[in-house]
Protein backbone atom coordinates (compact mmCIF):
# COMPACT_ATOMS: atom_id res chain seq x y z
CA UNK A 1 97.54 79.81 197.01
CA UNK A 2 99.37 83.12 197.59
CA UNK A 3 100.60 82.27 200.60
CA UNK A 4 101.71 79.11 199.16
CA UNK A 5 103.41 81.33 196.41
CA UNK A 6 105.31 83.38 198.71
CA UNK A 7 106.62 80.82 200.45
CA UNK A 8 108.02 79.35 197.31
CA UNK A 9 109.60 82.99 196.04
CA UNK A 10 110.91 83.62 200.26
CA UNK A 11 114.53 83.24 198.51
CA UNK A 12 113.85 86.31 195.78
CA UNK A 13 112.11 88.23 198.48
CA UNK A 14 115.04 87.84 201.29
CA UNK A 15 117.60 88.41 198.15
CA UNK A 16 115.92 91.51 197.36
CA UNK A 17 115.31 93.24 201.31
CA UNK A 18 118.76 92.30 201.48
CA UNK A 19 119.93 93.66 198.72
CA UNK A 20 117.84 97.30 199.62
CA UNK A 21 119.39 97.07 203.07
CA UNK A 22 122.82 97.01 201.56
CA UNK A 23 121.99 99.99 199.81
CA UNK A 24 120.96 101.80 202.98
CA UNK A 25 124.30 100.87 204.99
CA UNK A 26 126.04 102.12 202.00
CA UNK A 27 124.55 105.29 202.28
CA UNK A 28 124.79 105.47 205.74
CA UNK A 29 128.57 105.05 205.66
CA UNK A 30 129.42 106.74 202.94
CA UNK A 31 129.19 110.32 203.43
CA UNK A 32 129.20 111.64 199.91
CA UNK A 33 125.76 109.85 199.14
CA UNK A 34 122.77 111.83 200.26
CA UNK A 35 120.26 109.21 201.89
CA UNK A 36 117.39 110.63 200.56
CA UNK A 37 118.12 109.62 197.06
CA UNK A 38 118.87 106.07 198.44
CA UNK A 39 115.46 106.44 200.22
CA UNK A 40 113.79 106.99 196.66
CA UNK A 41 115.55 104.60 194.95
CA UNK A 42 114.68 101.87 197.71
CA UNK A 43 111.08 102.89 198.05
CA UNK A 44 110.89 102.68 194.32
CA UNK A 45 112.65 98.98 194.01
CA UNK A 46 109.99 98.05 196.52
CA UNK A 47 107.02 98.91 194.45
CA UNK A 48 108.47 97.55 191.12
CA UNK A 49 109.06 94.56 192.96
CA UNK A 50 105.46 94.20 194.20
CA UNK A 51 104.49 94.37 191.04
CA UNK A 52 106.78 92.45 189.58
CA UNK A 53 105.07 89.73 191.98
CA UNK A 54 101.82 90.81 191.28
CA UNK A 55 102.38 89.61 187.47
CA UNK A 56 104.72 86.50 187.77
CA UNK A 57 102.04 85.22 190.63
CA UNK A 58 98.85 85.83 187.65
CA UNK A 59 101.34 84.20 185.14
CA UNK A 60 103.12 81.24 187.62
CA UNK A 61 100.62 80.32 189.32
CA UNK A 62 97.30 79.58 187.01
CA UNK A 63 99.42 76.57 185.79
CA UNK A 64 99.49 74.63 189.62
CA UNK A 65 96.12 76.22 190.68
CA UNK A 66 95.08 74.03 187.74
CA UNK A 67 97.00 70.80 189.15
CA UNK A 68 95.89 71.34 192.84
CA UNK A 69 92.24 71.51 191.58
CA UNK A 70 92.81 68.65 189.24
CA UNK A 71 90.61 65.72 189.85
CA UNK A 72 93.20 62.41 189.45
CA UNK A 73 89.40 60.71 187.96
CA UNK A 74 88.83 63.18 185.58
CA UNK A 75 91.09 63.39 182.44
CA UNK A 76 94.44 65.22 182.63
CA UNK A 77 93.68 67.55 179.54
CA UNK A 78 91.39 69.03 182.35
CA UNK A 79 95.29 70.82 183.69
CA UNK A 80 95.89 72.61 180.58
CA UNK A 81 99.64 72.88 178.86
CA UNK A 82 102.27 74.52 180.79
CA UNK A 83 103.73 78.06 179.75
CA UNK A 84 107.02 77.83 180.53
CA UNK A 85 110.10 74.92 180.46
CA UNK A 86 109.55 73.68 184.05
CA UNK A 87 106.00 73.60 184.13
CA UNK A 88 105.57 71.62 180.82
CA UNK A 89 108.42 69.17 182.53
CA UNK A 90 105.77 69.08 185.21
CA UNK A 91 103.57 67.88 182.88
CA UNK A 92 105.10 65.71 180.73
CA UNK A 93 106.04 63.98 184.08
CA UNK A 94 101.67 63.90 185.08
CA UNK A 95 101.08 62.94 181.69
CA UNK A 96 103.33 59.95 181.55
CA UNK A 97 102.57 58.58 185.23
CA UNK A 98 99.11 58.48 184.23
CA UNK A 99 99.50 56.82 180.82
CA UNK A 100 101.50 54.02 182.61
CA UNK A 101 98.76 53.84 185.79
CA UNK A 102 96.23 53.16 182.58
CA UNK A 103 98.34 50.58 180.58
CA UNK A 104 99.08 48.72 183.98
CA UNK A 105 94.96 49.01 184.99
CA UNK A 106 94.41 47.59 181.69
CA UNK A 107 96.89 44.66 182.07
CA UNK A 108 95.01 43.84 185.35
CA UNK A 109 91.36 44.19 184.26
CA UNK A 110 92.76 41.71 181.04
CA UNK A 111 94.50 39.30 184.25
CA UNK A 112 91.57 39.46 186.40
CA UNK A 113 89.26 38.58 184.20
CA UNK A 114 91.40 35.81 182.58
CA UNK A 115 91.76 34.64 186.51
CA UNK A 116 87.82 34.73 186.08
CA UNK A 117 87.53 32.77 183.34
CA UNK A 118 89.43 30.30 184.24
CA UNK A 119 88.22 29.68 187.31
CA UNK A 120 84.59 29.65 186.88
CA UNK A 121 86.05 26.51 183.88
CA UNK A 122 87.37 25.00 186.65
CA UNK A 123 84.58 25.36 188.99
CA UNK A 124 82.38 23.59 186.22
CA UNK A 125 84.79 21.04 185.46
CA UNK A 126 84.91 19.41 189.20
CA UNK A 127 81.35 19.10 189.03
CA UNK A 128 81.54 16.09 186.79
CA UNK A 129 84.13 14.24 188.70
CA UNK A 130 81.69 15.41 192.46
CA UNK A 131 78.83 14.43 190.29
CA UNK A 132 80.72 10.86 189.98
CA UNK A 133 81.55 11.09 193.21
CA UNK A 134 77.79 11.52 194.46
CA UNK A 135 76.39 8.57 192.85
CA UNK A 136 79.57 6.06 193.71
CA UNK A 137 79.01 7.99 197.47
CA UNK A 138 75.41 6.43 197.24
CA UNK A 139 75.80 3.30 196.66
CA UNK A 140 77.74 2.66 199.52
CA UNK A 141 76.43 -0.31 202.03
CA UNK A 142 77.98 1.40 205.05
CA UNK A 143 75.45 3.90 206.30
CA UNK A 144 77.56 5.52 208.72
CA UNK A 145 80.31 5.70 206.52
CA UNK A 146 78.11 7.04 203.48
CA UNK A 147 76.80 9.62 205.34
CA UNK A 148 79.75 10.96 206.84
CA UNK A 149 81.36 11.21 203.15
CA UNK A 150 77.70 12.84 202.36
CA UNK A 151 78.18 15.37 204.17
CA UNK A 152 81.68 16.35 203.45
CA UNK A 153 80.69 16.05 199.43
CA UNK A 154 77.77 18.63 200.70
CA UNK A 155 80.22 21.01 201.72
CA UNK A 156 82.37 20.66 198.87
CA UNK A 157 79.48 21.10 196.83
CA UNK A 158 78.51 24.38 198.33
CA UNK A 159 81.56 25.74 198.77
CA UNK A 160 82.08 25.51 194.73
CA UNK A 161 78.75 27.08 194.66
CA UNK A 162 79.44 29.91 196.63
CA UNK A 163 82.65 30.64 194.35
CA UNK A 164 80.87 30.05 191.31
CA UNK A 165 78.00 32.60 192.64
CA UNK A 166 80.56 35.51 193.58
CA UNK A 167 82.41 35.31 190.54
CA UNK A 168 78.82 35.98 188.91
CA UNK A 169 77.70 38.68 190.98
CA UNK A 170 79.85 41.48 189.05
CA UNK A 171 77.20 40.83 186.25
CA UNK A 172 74.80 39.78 187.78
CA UNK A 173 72.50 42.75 186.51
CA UNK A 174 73.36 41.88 182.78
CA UNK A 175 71.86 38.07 183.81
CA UNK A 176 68.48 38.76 185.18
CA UNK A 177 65.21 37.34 184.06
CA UNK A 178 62.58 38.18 186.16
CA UNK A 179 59.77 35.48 185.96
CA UNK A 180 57.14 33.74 188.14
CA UNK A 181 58.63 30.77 190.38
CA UNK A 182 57.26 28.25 192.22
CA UNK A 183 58.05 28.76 195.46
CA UNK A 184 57.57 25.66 197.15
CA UNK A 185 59.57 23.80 194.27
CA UNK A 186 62.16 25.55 195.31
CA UNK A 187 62.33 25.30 198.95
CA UNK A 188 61.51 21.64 199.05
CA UNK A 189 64.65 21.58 196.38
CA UNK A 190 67.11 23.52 198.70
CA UNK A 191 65.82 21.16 201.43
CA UNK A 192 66.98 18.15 199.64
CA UNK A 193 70.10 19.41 198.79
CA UNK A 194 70.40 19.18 202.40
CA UNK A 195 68.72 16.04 203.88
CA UNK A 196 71.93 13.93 204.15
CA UNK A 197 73.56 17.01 206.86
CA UNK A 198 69.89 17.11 208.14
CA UNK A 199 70.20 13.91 208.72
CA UNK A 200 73.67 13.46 210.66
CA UNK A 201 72.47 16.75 212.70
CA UNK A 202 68.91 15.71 213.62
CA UNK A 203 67.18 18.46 211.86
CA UNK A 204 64.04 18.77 210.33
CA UNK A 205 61.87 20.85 208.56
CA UNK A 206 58.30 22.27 208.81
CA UNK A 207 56.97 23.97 205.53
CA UNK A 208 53.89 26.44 205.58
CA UNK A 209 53.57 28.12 202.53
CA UNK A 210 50.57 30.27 202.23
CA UNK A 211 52.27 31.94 199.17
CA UNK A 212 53.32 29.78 196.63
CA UNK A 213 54.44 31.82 194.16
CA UNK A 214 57.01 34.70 193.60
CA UNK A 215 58.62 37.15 191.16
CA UNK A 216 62.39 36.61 191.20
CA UNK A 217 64.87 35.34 189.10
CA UNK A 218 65.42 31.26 188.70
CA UNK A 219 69.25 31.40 189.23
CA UNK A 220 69.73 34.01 191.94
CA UNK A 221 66.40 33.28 194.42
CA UNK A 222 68.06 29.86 194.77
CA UNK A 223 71.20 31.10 196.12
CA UNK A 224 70.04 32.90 198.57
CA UNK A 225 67.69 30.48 200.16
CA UNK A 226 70.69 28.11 199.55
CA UNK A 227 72.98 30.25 201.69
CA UNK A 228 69.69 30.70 204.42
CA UNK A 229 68.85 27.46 205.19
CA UNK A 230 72.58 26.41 205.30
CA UNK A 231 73.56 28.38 208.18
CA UNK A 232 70.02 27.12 209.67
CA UNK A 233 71.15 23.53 209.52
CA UNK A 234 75.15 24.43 210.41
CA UNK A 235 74.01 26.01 213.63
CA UNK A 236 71.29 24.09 214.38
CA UNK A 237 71.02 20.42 216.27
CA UNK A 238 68.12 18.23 217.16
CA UNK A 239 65.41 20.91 216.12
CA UNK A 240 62.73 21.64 213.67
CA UNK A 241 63.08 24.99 210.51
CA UNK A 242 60.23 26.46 210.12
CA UNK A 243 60.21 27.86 206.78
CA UNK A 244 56.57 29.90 205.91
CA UNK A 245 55.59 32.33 203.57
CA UNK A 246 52.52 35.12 203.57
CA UNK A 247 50.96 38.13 201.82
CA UNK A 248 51.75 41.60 203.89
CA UNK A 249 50.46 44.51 202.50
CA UNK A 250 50.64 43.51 199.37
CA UNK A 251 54.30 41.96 199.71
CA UNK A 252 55.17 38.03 199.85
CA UNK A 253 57.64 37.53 203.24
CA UNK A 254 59.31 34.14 203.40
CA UNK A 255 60.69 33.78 207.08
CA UNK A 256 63.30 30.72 207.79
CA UNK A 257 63.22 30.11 211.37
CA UNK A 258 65.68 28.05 213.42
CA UNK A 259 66.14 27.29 216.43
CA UNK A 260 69.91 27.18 216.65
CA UNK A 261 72.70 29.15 218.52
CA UNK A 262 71.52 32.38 217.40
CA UNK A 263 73.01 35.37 217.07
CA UNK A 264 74.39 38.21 219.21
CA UNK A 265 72.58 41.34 219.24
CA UNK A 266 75.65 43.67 219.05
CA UNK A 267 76.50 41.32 216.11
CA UNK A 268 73.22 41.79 214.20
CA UNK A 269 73.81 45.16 212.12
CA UNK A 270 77.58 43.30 210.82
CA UNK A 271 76.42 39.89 209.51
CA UNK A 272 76.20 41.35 205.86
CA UNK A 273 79.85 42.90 206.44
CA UNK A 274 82.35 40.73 204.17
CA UNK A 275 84.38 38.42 206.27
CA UNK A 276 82.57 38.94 209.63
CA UNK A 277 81.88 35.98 211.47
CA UNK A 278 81.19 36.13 214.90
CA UNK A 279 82.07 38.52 218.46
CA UNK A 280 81.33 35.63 220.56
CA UNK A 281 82.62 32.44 218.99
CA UNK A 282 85.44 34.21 216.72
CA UNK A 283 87.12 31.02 216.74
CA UNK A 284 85.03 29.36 214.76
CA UNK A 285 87.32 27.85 211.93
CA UNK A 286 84.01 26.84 209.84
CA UNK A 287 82.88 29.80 209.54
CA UNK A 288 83.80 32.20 206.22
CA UNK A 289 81.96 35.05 206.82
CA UNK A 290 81.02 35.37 203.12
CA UNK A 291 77.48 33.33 202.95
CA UNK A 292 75.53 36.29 204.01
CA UNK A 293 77.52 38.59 202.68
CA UNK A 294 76.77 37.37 199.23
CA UNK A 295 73.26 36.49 199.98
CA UNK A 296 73.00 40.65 200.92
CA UNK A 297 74.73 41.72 197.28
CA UNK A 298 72.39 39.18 195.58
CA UNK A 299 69.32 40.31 196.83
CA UNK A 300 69.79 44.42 196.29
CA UNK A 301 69.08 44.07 192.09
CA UNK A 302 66.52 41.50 193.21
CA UNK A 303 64.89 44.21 195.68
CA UNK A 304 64.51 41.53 198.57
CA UNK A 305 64.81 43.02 201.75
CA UNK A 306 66.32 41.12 204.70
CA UNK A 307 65.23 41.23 208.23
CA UNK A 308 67.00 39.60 210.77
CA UNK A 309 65.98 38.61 214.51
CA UNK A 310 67.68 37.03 216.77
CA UNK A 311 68.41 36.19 220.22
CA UNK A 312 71.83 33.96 221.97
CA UNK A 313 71.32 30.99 222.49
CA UNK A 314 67.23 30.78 221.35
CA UNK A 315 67.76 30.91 217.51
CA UNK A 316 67.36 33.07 214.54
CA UNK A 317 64.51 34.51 211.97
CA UNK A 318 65.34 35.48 208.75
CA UNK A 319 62.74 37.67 207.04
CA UNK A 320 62.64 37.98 203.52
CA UNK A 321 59.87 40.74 201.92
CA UNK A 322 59.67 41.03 197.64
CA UNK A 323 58.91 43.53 195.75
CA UNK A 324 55.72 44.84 194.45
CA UNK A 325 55.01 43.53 190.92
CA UNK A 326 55.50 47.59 189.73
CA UNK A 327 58.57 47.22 191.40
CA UNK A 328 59.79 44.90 188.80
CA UNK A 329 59.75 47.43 185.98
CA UNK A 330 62.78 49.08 187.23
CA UNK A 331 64.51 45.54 187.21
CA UNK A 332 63.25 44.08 183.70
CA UNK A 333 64.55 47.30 182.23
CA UNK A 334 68.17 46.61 182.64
């Protein structure tokens, strides 16, 4: 900071060894002055002066060591009032920018969660008219045809439910109700979801669950098997998912294997990154890169741990291991 000062005062400092110097020329030209005294008098200006700086540096500069230690997330009384005209001007200047950077944060929180609101209304109000859509979808004589439109409603359908999802995830904490689930309801629900793009893809499944029941929450444990098994079926053609569960030291692990295009192993440690799709088939206009990305937020406050193995080419295993029942504790008390 002194340095800092100095640099700011260089003008006073070259003004004043310039004004000494003209001193010294004076009495070196002018005869009738004895240099000596001029000697005192400038060896005397240059102490003053030092401490002249000594004292406006103590009383200048506790002001802006205050501002350059400021943190912008802490509150601005934390900089203190200025002492003199420019350094209140200073503040007055802080003080305002701030004030306006917090009305115009306010005015966005308000927007984005009106933007929020009104979307999540929307989201629920095309489910009617898809839910019509479904049933007039199904009753369809043309097979081919029906399926075909099947399948596009399917993606529709999970698209909306993807949206619908992230919107929730901010508060998703504030929403969970830990409770035990039937596992295999579920799955076998997920899997139905599916069976008409199961169907146009050839792909089946094959269900082994030696643990039938979980701890997890009814809304969010859904979603991510949802988001699972649909990347199982989008990459996979004319195979069997195995989808099994198990006890592991004292842990249920639900693994969803396919046997689909698989994934590259440089790829691996990014497919929970938001918006990351693929190294190798980056041109893949399907993919969103937001399914797993989601699925990975959801199931942190859920303590499910995701392990994924893979190979190019030979398919993919998705490992999921929940919590110990103590573990719970630290969720039910939010």
């Amino acid at each position: 900071m002194i340095k800092k000062y100095l640099l700011e005062r260089r003008s006073w400092i070259l003004f004043f060894c310039l004004l000494q110097g003209l001193f010294l020329v004076i009495a070196y030209v002018d005869t009738s002055i004895h240099v000596s005294s001029i000697l005192y008098i400038v060896f005397l200006s240059f102490v003053l002066f030092l401490l002249f700086l000594v004292m406006q540096y103590g009383r200048e500069v506790s002001f802006y060591k205050r501002l350059n230690e400021w943190n912008p997330n802490v509150d601005i009384k934390m900089i203190g009032e200025g002492s003199t005209p420019l350094e209140q001007i200073v503040e007055k200047a802080i003080k305002q920018q701030v004030d306006t950077c917090k009305q115009d944060l306010n005015q966005l929180t308000i927007d984005v969660e009106q933007e929020k609101d009104e979307l999540l209304t929307w989201i629920h109000e095309v489910k009617t008219p898809l839910t019509t859509m479904k049933l007039m979808i199904e009753r369809m004589e043309d097979r081919a045809l029906r399926e075909q439109l099947m399948y596009e409603w399917l993606r529709i359908h999970l698209l909306l439910d993807q949206q619908l999802h992230k919107r929730r995830i901010a508060s998703m904490e504030n929403d969970l109700y830990i409770e035990q689930l039937d596992l295999e309801k579920l799955v076998i629900q997920e899997i139905q979801s599916l069976k008409s793009w199961c169907f146009q893809k050839g792909v089946g499944f094959e269900v082994e669950l030696d643990v039938t029941e979980v701890l997890s929450d009814a809304k969010w444990l859904p979603f991510i098997l949802r988001q699972i098994l649909t990347n199982a079926v989008k990459y996979s053609k004319n195979s069997d998912i195995m989808v099994r569960s198990y006890e592991q030291h004292g842990r249920t692990v639900v693994e969803i294997q396919d046997e689909g295009r698989g994934i590259e192993a440089r790829d691996i440690p990014r497919i929970f990154e938001k918006g990351f799709t693929s190294t190798r088939d980056h041109k893949d206009q399907n993919a969103t890169g937001m399914g797993l990305y989601l699925t990975k937020k959801v199931a942190m406050p859920l303590k499910i741990h995701i392990h994924v193995q893979s190979e190019y080419g030979q398919g993919t295993l998705f490992q999921l291991t929940f919590p110990r029942k103590n573990d719970f504790i630290k969720i039910t008390s939010m």
